[in-house]
C-alpha atoms as a PDB file:
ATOM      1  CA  UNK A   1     -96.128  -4.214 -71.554  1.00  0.00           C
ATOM      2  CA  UNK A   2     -98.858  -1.951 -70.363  1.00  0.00           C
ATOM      3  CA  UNK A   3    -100.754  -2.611 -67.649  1.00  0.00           C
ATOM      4  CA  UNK A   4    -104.229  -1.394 -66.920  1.00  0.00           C
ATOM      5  CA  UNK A   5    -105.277  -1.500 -63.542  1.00  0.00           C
ATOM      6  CA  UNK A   6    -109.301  -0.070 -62.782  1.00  0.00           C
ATOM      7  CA  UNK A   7    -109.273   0.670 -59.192  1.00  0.00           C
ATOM      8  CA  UNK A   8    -111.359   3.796 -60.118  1.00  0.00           C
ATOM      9  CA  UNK A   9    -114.384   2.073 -61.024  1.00  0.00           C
ATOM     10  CA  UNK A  10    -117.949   2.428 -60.302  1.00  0.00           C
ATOM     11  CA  UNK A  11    -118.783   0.897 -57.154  1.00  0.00           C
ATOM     12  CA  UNK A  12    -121.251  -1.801 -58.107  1.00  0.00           C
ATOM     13  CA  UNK A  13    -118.847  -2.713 -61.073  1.00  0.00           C
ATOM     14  CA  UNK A  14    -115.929  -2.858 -58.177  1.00  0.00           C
ATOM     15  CA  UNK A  15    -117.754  -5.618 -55.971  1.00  0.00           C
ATOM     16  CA  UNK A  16    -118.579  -7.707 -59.195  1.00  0.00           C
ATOM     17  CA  UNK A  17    -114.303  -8.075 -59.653  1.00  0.00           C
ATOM     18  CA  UNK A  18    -114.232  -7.815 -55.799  1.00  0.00           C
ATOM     19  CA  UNK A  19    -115.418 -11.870 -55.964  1.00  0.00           C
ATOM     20  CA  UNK A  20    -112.314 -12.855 -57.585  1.00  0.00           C
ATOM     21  CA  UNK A  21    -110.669 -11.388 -54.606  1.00  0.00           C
ATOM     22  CA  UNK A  22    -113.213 -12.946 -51.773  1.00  0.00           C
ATOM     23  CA  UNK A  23    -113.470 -16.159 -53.937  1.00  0.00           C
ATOM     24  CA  UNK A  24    -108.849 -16.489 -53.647  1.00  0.00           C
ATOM     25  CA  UNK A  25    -109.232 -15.448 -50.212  1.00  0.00           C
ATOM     26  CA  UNK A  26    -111.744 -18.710 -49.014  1.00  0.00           C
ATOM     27  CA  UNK A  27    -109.740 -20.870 -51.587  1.00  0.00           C
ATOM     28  CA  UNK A  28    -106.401 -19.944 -49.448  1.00  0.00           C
ATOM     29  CA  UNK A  29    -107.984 -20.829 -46.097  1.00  0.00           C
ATOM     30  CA  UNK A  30    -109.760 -23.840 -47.773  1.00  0.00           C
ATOM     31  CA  UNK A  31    -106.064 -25.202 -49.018  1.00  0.00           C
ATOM     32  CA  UNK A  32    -104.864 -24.478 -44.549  1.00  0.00           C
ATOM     33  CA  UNK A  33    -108.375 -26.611 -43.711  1.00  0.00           C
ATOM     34  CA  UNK A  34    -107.452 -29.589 -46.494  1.00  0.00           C
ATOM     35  CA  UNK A  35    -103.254 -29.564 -45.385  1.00  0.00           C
ATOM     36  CA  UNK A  36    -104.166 -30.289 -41.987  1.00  0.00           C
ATOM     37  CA  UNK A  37    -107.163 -32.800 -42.659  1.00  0.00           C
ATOM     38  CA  UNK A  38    -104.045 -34.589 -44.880  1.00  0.00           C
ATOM     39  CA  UNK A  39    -101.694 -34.287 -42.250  1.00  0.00           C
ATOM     40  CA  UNK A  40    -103.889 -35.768 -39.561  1.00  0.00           C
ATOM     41  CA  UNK A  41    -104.066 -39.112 -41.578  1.00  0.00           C
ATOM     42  CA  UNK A  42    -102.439 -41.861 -41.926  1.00  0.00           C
ATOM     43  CA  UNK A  43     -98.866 -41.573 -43.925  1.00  0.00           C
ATOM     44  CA  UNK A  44     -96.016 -43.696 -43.225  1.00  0.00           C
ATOM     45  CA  UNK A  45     -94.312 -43.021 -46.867  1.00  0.00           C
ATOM     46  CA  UNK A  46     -94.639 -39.781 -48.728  1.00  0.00           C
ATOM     47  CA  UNK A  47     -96.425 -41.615 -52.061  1.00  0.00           C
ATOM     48  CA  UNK A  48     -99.209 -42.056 -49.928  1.00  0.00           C
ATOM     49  CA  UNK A  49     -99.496 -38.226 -49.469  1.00  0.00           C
ATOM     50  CA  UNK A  50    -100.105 -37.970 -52.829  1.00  0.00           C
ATOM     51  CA  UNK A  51    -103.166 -40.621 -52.324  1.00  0.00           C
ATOM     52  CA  UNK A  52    -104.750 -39.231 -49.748  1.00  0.00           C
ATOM     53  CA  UNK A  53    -108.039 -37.492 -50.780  1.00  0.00           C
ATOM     54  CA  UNK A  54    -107.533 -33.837 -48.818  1.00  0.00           C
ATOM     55  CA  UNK A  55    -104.302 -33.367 -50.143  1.00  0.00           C
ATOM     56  CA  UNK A  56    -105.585 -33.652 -53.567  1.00  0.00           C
ATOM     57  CA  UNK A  57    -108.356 -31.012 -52.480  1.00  0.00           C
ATOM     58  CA  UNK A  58    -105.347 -29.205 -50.862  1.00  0.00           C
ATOM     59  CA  UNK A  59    -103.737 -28.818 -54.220  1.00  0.00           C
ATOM     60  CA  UNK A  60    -107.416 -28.271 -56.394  1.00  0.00           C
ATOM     61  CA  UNK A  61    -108.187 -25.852 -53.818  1.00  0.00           C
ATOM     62  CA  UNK A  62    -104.239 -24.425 -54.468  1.00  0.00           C
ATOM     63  CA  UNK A  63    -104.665 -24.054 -58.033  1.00  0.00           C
ATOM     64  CA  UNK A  64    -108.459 -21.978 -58.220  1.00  0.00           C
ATOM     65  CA  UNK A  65    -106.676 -19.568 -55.156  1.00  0.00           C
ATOM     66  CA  UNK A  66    -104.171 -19.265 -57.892  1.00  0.00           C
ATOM     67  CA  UNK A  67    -106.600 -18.697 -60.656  1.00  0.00           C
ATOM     68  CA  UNK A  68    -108.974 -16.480 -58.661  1.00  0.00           C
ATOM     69  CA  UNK A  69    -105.841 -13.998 -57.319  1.00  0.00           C
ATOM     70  CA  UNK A  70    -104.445 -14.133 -60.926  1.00  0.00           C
ATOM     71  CA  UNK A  71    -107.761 -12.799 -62.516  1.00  0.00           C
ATOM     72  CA  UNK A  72    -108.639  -9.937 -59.301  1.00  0.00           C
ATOM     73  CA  UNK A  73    -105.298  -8.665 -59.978  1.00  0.00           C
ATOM     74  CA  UNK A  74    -106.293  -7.932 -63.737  1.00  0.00           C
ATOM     75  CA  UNK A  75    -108.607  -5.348 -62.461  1.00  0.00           C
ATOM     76  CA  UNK A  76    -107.503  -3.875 -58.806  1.00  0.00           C
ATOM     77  CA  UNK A  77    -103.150  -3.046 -58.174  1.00  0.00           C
ATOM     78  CA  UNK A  78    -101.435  -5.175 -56.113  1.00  0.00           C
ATOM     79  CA  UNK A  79    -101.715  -2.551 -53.424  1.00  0.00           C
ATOM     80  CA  UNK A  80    -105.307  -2.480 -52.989  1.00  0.00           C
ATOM     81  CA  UNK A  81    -105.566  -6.260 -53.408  1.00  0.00           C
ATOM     82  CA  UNK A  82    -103.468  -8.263 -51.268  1.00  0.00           C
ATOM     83  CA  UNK A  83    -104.186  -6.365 -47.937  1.00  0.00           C
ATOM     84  CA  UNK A  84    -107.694  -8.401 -48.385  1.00  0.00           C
ATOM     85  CA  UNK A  85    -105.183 -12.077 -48.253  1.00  0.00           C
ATOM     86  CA  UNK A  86    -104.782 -11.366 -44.563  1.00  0.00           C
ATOM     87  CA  UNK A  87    -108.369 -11.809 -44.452  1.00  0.00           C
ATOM     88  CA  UNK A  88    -107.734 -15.066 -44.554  1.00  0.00           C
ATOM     89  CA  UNK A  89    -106.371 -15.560 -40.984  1.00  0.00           C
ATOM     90  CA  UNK A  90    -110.401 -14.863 -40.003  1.00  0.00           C
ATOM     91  CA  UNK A  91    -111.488 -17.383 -42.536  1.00  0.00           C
ATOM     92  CA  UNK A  92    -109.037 -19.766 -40.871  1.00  0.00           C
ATOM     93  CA  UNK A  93    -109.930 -18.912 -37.492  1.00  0.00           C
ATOM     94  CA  UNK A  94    -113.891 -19.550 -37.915  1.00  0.00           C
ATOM     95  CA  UNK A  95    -112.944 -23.097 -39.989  1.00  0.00           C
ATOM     96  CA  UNK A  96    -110.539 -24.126 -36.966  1.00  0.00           C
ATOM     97  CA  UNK A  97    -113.170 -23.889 -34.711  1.00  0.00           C
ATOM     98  CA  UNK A  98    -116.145 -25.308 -36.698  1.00  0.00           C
ATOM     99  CA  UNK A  99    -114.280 -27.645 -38.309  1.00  0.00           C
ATOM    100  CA  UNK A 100    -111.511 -28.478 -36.053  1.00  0.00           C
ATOM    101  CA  UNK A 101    -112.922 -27.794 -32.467  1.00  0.00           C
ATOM    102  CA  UNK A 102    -110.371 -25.082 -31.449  1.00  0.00           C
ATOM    103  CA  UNK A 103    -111.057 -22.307 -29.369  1.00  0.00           C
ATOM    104  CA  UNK A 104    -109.991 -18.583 -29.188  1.00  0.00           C
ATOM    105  CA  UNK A 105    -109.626 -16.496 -25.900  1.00  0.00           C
ATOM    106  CA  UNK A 106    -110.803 -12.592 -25.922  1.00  0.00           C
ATOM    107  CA  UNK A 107    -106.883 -11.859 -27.470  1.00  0.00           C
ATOM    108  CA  UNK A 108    -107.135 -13.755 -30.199  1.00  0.00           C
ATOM    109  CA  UNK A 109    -110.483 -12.584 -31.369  1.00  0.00           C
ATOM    110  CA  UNK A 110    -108.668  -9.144 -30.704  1.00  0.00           C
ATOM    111  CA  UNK A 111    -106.141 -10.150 -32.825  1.00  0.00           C
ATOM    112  CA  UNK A 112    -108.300 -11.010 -35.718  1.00  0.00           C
ATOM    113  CA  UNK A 113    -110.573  -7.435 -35.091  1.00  0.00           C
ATOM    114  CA  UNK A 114    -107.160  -5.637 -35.103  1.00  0.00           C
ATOM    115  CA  UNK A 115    -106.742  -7.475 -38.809  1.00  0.00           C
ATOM    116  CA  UNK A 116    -110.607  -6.758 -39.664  1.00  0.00           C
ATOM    117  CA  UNK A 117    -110.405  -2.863 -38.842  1.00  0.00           C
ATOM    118  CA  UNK A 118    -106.394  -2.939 -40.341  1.00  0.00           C
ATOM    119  CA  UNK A 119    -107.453  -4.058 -43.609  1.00  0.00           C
ATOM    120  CA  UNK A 120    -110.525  -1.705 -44.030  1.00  0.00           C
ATOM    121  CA  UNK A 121    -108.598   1.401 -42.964  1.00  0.00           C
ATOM    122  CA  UNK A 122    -106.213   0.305 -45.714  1.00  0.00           C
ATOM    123  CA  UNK A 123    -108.837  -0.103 -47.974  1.00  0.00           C
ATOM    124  CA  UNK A 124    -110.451   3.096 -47.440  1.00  0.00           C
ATOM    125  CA  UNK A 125    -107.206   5.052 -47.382  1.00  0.00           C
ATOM    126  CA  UNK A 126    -106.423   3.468 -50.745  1.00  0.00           C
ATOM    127  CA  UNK A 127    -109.565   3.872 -52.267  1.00  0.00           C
ATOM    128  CA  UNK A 128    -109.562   7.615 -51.222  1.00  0.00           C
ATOM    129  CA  UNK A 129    -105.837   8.458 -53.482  1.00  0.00           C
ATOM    130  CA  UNK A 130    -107.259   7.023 -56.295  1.00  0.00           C
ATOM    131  CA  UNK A 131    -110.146   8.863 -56.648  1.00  0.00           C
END
């Protein structure tokens, strides 16, 4: 099987295919948001999991991460790509505290810079061997 992988590509073309990866990315944090919606409700026997309306987004929102990541790895390697899934620990971060109320002291929004700045060194550092 050969694989062809277009890391190399012209930048506008790049951040086009760079939406499958942003579009997986919100889906992920999206299925963390709907699990704990589900979770907070009322379930006293596991069928009624499977009736409760944010676990059913959980799983929708589990099978287009799925798609999404399936279809950015067509055109980026795995290597460039899933640095950008940690991405989602800032996506879950801003929904826990819009959604959920939490808040975050000065090391936790550390935290989540040190992931920011990790992610685009990686980035840039990958996107400089390839070219």
């Amino acid at each position: 099987m050969t694989m062809v992988v277009h890391d190399n590509f012209d930048p506008g073309v790049r951040w086009r295919y760079f939406i499958l990866i942003l579009l997986s990315v919100i889906f992920q944090s999206l299925v963390m948001v709907f699990s704990k919606l589900a979770a907070l409700g009322e379930i006293s026997r596991v069928y009624e999991l499977y009736l409760n309306v944010y676990f059913i987004l959980m799983l929708g929102c589990l099978l287009a991460q799925g798609l999404f990541w399936t279809l950015a790895l067509k055109y980026f390697t795995l290597s460039y790509a899933y640095p950008m899934l940690s991405m989602s620990l800032v996506f879950n971060a801003v929904f826990a505290v819009v959604i959920f109320g939490e808040k975050y002291n000065g090391r936790s929004l550390l935290g989540l810079s040190c992931i920011v700045v990790g992610v685009a060194l990686l980035l840039k550092n990958k996107g400089k061997s390839n070219a």
